[in-house]
N, C-alpha and C. Protein backbone atom coordinates (compact mmCIF):
# COMPACT_ATOMS: atom_id res chain seq x y z
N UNK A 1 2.98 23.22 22.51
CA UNK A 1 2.54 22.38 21.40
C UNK A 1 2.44 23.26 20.15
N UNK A 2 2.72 22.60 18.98
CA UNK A 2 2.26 23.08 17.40
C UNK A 2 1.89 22.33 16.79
N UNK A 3 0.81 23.46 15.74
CA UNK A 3 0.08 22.53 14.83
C UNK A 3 0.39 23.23 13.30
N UNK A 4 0.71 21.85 12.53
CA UNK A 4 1.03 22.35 11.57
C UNK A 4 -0.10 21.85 10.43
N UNK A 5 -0.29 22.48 9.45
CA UNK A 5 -1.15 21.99 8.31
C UNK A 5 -0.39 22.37 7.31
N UNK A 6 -0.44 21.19 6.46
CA UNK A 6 0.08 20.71 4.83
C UNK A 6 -0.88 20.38 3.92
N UNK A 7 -1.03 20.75 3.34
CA UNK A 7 -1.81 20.64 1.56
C UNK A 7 -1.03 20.01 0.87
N UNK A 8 -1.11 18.88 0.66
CA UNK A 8 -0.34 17.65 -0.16
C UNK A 8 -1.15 17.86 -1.37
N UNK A 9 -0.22 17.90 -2.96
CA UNK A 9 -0.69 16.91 -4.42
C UNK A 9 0.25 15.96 -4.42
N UNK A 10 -0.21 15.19 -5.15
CA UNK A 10 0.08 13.82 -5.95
C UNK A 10 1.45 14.59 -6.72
N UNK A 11 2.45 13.54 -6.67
CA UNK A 11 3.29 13.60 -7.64
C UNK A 11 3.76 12.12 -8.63
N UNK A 12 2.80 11.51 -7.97
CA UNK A 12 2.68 9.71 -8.49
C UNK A 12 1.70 9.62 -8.11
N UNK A 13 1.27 8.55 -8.88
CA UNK A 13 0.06 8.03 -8.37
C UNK A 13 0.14 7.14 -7.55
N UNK A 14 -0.96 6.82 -6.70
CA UNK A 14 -1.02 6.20 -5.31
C UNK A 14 -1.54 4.91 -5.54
N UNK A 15 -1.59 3.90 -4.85
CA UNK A 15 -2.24 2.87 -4.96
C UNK A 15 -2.15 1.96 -3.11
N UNK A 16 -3.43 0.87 -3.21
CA UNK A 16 -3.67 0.99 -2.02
C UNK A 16 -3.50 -0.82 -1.83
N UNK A 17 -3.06 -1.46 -0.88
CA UNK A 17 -3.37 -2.79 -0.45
C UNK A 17 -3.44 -3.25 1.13
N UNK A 18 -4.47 -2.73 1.22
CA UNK A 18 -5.10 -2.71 2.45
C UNK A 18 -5.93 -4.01 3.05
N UNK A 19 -4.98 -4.80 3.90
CA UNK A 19 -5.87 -6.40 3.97
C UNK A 19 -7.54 -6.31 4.15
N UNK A 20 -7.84 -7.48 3.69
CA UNK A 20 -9.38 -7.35 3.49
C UNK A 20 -9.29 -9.30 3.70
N UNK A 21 -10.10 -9.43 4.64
CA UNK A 21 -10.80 -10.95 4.48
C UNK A 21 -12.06 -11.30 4.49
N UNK A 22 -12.30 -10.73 2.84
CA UNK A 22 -13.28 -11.30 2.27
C UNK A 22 -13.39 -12.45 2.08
N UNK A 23 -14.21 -13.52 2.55
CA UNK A 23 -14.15 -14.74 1.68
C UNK A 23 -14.20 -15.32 0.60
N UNK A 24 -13.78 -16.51 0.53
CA UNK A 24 -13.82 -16.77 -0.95
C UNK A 24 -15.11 -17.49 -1.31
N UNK A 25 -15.93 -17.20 -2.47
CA UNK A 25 -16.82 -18.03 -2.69
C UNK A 25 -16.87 -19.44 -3.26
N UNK A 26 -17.59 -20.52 -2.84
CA UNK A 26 -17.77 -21.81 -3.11
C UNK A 26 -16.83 -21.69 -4.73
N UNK A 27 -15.94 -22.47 -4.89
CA UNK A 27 -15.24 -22.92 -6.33
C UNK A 27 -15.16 -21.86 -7.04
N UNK A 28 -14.43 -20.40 -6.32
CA UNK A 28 -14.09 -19.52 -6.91
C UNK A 28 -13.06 -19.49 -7.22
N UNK A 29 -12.32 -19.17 -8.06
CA UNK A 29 -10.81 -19.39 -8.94
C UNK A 29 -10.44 -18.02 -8.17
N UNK A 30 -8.67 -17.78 -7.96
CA UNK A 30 -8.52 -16.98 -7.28
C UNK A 30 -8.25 -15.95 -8.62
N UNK A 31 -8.30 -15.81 -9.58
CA UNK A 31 -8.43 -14.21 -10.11
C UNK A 31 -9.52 -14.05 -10.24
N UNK A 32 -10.43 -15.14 -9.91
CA UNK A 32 -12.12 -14.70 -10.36
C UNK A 32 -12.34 -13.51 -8.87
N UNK A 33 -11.79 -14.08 -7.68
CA UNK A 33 -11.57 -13.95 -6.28
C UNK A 33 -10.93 -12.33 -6.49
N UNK A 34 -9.97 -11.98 -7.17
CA UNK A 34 -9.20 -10.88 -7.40
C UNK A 34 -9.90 -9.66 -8.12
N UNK A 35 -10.62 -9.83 -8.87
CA UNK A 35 -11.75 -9.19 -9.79
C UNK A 35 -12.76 -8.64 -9.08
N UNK A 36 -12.91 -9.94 -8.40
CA UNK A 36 -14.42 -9.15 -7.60
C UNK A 36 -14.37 -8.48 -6.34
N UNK A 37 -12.52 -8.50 -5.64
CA UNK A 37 -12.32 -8.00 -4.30
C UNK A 37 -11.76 -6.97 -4.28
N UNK A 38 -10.74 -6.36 -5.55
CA UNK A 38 -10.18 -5.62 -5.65
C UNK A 38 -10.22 -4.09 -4.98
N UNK A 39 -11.82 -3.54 -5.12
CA UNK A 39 -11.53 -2.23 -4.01
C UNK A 39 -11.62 -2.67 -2.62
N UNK A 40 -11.63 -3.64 -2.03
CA UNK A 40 -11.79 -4.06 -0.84
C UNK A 40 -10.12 -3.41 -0.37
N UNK A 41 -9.25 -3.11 -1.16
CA UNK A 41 -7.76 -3.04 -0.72
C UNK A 41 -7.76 -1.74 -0.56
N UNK A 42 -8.50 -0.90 -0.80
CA UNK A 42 -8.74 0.69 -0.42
C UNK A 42 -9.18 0.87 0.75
N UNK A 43 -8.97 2.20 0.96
CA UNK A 43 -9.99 2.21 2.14
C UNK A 43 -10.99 3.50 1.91
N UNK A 44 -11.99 2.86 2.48
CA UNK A 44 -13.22 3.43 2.17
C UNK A 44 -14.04 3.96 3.27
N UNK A 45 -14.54 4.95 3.25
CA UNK A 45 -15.76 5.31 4.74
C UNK A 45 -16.96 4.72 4.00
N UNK A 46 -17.82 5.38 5.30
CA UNK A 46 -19.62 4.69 5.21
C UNK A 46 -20.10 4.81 4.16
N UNK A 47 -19.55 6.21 3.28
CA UNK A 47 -20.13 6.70 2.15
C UNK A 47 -19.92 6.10 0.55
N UNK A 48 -18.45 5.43 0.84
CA UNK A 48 -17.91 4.88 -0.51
C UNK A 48 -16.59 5.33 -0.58
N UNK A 49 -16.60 6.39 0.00
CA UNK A 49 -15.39 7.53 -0.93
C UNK A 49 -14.13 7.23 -0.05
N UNK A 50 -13.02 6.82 -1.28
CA UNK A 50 -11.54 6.82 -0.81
C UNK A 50 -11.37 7.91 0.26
N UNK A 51 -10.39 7.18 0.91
CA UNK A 51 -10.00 7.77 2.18
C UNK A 51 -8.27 7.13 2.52
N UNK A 52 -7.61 8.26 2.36
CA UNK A 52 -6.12 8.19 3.04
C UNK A 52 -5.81 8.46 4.74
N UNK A 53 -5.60 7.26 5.07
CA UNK A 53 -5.53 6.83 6.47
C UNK A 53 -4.31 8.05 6.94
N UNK A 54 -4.49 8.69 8.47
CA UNK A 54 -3.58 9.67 8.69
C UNK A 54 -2.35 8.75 9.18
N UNK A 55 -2.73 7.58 9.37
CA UNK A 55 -1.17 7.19 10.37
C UNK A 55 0.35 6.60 8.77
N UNK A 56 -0.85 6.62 7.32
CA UNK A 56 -0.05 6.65 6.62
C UNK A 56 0.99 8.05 6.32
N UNK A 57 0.80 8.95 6.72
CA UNK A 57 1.24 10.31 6.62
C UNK A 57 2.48 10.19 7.72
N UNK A 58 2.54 9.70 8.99
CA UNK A 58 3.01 9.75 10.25
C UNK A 58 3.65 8.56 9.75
N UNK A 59 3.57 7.50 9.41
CA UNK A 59 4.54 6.57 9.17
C UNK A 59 5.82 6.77 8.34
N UNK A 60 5.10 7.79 7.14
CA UNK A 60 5.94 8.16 5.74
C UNK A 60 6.88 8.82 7.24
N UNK A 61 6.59 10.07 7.57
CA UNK A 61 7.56 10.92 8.25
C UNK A 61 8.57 10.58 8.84
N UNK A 62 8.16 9.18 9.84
CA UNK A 62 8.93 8.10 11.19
C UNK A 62 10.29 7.83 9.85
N UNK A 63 9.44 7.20 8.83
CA UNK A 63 10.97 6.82 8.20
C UNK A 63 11.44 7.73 7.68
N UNK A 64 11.08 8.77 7.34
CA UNK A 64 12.10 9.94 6.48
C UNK A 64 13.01 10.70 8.07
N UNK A 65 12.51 10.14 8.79
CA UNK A 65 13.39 10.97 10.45
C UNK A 65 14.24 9.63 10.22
N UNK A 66 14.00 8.35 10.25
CA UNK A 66 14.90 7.45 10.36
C UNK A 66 16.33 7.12 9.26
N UNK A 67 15.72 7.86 8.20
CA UNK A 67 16.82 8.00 6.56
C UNK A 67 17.49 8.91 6.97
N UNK A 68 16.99 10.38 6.80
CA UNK A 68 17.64 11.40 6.81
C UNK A 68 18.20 11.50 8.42
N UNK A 69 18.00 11.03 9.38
CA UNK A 69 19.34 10.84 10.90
C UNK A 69 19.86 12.46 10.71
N UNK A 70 18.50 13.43 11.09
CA UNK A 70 19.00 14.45 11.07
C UNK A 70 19.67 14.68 12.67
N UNK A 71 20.67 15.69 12.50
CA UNK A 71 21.02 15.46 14.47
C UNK A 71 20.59 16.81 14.59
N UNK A 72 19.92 16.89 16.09
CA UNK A 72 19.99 18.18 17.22
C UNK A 72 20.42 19.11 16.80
N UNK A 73 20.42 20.15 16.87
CA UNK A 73 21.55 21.69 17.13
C UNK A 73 21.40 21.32 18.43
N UNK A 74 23.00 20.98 19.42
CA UNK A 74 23.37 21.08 20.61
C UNK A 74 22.92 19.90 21.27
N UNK A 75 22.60 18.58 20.93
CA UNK A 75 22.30 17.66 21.35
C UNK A 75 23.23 16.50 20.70
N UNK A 76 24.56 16.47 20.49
CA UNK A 76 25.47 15.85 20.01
C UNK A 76 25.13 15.08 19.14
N UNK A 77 24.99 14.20 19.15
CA UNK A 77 25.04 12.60 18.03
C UNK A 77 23.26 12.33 18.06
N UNK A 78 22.23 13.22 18.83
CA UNK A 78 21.00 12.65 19.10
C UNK A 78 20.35 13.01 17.63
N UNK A 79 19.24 12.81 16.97
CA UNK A 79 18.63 12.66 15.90
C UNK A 79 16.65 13.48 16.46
N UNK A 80 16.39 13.51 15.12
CA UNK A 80 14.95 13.92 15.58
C UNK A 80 14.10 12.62 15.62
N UNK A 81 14.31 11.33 15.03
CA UNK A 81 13.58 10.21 14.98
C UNK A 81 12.43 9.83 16.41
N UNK A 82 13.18 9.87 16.93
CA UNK A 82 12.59 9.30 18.72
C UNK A 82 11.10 10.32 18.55
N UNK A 83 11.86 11.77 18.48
CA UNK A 83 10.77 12.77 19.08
C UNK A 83 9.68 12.84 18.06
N UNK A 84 9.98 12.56 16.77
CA UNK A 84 8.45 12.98 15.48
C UNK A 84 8.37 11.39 16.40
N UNK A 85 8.92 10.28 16.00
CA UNK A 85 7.56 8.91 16.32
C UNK A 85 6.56 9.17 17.67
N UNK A 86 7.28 9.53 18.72
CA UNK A 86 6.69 9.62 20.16
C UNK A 86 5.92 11.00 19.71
N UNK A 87 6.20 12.53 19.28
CA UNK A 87 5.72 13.18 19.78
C UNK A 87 4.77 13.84 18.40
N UNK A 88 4.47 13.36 17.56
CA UNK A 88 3.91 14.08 16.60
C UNK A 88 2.59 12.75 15.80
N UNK A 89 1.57 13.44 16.21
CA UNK A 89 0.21 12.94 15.28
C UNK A 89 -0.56 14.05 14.26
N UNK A 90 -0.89 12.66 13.38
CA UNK A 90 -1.25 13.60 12.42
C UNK A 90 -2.78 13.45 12.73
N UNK A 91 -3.19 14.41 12.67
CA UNK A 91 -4.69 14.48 13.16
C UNK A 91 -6.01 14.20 12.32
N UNK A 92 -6.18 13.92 10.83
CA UNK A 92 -7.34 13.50 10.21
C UNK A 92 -6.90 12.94 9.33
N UNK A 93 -7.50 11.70 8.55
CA UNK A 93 -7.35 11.56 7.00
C UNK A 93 -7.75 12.21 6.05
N UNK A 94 -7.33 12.12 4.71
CA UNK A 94 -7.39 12.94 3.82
C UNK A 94 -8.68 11.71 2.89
N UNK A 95 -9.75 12.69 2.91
CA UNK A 95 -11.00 11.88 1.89
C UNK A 95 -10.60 12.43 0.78
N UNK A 96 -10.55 11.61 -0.01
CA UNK A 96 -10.97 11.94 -1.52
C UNK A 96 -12.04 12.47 -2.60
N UNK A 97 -11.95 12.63 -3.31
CA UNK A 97 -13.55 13.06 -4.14
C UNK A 97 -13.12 12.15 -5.02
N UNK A 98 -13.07 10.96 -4.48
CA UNK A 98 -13.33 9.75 -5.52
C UNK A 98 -13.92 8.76 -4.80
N UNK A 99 -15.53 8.37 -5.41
CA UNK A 99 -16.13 7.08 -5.29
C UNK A 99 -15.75 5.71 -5.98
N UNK A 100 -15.98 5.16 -4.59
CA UNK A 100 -15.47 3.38 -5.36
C UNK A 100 -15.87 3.31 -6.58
N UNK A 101 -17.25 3.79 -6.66
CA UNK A 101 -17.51 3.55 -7.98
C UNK A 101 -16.42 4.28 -9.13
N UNK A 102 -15.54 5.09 -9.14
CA UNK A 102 -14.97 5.66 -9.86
C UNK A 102 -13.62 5.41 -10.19
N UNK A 103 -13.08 4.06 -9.29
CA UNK A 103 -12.00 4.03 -8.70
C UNK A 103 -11.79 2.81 -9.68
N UNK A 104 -10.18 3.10 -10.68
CA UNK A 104 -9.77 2.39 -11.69
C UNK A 104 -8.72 1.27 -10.91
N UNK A 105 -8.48 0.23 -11.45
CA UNK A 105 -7.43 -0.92 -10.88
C UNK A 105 -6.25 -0.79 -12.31
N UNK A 106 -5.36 -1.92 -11.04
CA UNK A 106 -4.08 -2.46 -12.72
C UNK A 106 -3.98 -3.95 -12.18
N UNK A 107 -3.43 -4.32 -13.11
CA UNK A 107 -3.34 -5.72 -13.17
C UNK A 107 -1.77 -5.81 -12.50
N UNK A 108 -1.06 -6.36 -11.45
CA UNK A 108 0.42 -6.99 -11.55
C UNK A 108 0.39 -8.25 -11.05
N UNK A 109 1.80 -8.37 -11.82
CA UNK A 109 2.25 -9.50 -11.51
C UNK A 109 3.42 -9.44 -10.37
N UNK A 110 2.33 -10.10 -9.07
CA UNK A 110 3.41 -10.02 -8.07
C UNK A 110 3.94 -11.40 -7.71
N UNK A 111 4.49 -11.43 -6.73
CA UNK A 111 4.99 -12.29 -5.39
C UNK A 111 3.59 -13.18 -4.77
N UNK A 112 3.22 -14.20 -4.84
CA UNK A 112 2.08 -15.06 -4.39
C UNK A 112 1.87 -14.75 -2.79
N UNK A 113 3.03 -14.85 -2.12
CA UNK A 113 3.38 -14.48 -0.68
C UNK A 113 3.38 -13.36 -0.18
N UNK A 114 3.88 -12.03 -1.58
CA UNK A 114 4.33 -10.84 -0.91
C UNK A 114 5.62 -10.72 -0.80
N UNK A 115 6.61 -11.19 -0.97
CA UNK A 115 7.97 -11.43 -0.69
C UNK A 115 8.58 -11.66 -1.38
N UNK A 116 9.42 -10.02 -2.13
CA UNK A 116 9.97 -10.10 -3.36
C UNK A 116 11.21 -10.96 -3.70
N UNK A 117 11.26 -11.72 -4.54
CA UNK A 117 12.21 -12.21 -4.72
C UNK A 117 11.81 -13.60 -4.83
N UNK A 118 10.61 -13.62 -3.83
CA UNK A 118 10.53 -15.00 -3.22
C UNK A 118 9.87 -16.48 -3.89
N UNK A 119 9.68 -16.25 -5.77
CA UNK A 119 9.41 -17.42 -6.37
C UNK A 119 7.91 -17.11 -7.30
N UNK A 120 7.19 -18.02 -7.19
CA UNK A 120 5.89 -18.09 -7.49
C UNK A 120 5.38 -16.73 -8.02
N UNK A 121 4.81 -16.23 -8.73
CA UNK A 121 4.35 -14.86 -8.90
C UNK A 121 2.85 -15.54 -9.60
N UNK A 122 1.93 -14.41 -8.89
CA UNK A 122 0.53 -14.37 -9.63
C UNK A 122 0.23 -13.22 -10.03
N UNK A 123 -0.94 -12.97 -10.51
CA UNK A 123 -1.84 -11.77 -11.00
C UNK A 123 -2.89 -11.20 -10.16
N UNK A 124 -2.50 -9.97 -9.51
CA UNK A 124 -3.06 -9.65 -7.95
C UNK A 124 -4.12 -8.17 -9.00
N UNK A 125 -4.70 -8.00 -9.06
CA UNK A 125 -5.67 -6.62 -8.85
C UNK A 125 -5.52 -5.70 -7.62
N UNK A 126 -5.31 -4.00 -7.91
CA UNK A 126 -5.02 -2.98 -7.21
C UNK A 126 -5.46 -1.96 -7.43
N UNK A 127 -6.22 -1.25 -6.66
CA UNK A 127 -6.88 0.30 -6.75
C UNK A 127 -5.80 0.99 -7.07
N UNK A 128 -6.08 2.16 -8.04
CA UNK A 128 -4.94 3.01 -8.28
C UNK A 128 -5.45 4.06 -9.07
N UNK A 129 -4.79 5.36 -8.31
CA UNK A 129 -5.38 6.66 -7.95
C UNK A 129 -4.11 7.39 -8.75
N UNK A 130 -4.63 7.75 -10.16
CA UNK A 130 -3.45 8.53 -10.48
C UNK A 130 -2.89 9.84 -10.20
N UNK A 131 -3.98 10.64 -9.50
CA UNK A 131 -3.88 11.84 -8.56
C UNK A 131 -4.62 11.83 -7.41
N UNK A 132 -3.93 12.90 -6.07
CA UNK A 132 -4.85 13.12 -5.44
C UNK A 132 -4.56 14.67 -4.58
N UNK A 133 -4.72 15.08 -3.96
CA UNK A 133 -4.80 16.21 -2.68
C UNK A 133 -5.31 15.92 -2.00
N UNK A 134 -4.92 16.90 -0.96
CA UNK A 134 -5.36 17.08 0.42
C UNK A 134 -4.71 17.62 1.98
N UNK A 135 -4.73 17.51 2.56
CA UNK A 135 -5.04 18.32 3.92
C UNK A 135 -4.66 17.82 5.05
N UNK A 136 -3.58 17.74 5.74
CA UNK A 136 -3.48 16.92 6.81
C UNK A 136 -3.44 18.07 8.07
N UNK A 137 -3.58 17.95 9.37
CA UNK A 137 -3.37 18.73 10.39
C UNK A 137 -2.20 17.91 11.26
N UNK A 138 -1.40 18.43 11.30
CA UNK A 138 -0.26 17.45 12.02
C UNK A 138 -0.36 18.44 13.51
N UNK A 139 -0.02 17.29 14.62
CA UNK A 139 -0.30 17.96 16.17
C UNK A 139 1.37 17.68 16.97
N UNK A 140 2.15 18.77 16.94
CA UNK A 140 3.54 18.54 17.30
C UNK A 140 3.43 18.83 18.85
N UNK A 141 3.88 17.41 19.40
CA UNK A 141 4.27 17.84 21.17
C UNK A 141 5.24 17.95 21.58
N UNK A 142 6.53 17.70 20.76
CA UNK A 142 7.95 17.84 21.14
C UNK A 142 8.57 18.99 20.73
N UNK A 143 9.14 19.95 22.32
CA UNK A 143 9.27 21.08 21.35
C UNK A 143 10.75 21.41 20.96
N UNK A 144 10.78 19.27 20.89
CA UNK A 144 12.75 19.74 20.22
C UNK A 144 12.44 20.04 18.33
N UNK A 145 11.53 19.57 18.40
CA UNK A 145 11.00 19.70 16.93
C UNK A 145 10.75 20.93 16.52
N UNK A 146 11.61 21.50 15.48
CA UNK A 146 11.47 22.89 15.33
C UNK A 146 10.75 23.12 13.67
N UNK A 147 9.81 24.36 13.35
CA UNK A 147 9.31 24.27 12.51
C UNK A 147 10.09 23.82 10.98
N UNK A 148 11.20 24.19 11.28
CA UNK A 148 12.55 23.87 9.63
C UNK A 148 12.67 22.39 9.96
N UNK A 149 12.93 21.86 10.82
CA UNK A 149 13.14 20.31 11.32
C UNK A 149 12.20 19.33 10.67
N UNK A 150 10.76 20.58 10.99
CA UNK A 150 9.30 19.22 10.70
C UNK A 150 9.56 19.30 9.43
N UNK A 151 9.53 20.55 8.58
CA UNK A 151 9.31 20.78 7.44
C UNK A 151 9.98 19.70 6.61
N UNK A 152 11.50 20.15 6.98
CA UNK A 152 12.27 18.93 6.22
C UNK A 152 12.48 17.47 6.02
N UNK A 153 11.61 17.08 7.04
CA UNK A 153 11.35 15.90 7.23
C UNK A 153 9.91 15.73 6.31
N UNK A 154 9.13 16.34 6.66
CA UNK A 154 7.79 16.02 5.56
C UNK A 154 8.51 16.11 4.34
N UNK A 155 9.01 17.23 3.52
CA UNK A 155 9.88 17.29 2.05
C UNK A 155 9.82 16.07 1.89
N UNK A 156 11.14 15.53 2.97
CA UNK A 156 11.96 13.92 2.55
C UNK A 156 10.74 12.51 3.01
N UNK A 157 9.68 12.62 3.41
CA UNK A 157 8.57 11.83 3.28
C UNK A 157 7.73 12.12 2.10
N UNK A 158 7.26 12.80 1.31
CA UNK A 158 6.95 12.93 -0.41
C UNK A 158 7.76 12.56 -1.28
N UNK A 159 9.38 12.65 -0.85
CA UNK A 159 9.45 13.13 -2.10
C UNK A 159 10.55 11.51 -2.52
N UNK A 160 10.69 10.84 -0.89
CA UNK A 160 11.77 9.32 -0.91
C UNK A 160 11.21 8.14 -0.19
N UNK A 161 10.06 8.77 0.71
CA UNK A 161 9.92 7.33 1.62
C UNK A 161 7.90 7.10 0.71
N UNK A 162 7.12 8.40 0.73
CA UNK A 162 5.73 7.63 0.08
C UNK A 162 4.76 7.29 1.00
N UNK A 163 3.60 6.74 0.24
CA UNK A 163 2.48 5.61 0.89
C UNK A 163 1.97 5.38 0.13
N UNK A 164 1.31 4.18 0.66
CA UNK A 164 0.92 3.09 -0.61
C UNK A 164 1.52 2.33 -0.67
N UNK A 165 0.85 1.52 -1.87
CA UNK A 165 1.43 0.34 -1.86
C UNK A 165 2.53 0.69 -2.93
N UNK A 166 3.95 0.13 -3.11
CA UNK A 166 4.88 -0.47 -4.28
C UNK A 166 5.19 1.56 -4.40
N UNK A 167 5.96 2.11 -2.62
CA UNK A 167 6.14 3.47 -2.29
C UNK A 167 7.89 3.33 -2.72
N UNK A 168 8.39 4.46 -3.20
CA UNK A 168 9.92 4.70 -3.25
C UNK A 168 10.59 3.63 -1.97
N UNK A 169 9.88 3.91 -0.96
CA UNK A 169 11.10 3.17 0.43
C UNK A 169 10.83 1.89 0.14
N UNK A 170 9.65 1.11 -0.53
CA UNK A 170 9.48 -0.38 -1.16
C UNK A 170 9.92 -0.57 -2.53
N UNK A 171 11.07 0.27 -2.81
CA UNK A 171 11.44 0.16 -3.90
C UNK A 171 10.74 0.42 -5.71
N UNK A 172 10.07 1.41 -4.68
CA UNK A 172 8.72 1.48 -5.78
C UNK A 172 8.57 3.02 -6.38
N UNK A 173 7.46 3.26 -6.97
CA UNK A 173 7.58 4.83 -7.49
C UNK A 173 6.11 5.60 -7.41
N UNK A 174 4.90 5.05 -6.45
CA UNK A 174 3.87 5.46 -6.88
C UNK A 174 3.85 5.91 -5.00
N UNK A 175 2.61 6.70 -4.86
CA UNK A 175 2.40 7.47 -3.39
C UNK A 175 3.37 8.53 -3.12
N UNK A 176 4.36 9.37 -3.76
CA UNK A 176 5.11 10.42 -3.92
C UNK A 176 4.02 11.81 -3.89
N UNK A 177 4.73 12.45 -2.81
CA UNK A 177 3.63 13.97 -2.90
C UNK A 177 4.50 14.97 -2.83
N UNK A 178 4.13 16.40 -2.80
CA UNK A 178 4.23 17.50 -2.57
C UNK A 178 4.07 18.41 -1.55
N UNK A 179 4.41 19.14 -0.97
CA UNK A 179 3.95 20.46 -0.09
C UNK A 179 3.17 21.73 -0.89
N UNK A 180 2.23 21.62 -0.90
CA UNK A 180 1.43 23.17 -1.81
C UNK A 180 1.74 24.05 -0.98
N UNK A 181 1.18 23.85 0.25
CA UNK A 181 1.31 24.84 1.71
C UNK A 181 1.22 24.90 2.40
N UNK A 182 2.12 25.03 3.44
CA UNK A 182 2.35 24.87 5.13
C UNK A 182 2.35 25.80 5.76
N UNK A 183 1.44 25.77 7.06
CA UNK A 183 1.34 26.45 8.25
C UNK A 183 1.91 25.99 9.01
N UNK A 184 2.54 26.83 10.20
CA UNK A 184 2.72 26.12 10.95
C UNK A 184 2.49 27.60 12.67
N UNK A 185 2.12 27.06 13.39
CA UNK A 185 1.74 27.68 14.59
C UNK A 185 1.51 27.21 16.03
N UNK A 186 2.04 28.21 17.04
CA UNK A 186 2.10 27.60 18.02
C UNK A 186 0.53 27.30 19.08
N UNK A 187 0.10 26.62 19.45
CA UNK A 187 -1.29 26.26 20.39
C UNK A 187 -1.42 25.81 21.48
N UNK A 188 -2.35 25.70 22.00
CA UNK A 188 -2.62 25.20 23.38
C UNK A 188 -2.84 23.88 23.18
N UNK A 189 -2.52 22.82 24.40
CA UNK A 189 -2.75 21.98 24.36
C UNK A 189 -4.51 21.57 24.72
C-alpha cells in the first residue's frame, strides 16, 4: 500500500450545491425560499465551518482516469481507471477557515430542473468560495498504480475535471486546483 498527501490551492473559485430538504415555509415565494436556504448547499460540520467532502477529491480523479485512458506499461490496451476507482481512497476532508457566517453567495440564472438546455430558467442562490487550500491524504491499494501514474492523474483532476458545482467536466470554470506538494510513500496496511 501507499499513501500519498497533496496540498491543494484554489485556482477558481469553488462553489457548492449540495441537496438540502429544507422545507418550505407556509406562503413562502421560492426566492424568498432561496435567500434564506442558500448555505444549506455547502457543507458544513458541527462547528459551522465549510468543509470539502473527500469523495469529491476521489470522484474528480475517477474521471480524470476515465478522460485521460491512460494505458499500463505492459498491460496492452488496459487503462488505470478500474484500479484508482476500486483501489484508491482519499482519506479526510479538507475544512476550511471559513465560517458560514463568512461565506458570500451569487445570484444565477439557472435551469428550474437542473437540466441544461432544458427550458424554464430561475434565480437559484449559491455559496461561493473564491479561494481555498488544503490537505488531502490519499490511501493507494493498487500497486498497478505507480507514483507518476497517481500524480498525473491528480494534475488532470485540478486542472480539467474540478469539484463543485458548474466544474470544467460540467462545462464550467469554478473548483479548479493545484498541487503545492506531494508526498508520496510506501506503508503498511
Amino acid at each position: 500500500m501507499y499513501t500519498a498527501k497533496a496540498q491543494f490551492e484554489s485556482t477558481s473559485p469553488l462553489s457548492m450545491s449540495r441537496f438540502h430538504n429544507t422545507e418550505k415555509k407556509n406562503r413562502e415565494l421560492s426566492n424568498e425560499y432561496e435567500k434564506r436556504t442558500w448555505k444549506a448547499k455547502c457543507h458544513l460540520n458541527k462547528e459551522g465551518y465549510v468543509y470539502i467532502p473527500n469523495t469529491m477529491f476521489k470522484n474528480s480523479l475517477a474521471e480524470a482516469a476515465k478522460f485521460l485512458g491512460l494505458q499500463i506499461p505492459g498491460k496492452g490496451k488496459s487503462t488505470y481507471t478500474k484500479h484508482i476507482e476500486a483501489g484508491v481512497i482519499a482519506g479526510n476532508d479538507i475544512v476550511l477557515d471559513l465560517h458560514s457566517d463568512q461565506l458570500e453567495y451569487e445570484e444565477c440564472f439557472v435551469p428550474s430542473d437542473g437540466v441544461r438546455g432544458s427550458g424554464k430558467r430561475v434565480i437559484k442562490w449559491f455559496p461561493f468560495i473564491p479561494a481555498w487550500k488544503g490537505e488531502i491524504t490519499f490511501f493507494i491499494f493498487d500497486e498497478v498504480i505507480t507514483k507518476e501514474a497517481f500524480l498525473r492523474h491528480l494534475q488532470g483532476s485540478g486542472q480539467f475535471v474540478g469539484i463543485g458545482r458548474w466544474r470544467p467536466r460540467n462545462n464550467g470554470n469554478y473548483g479548479r486546483f493545484a498541487i503545492k506538494n506531494f508526498t508520496w510513500e510506501e506503508s503498511e496496511l
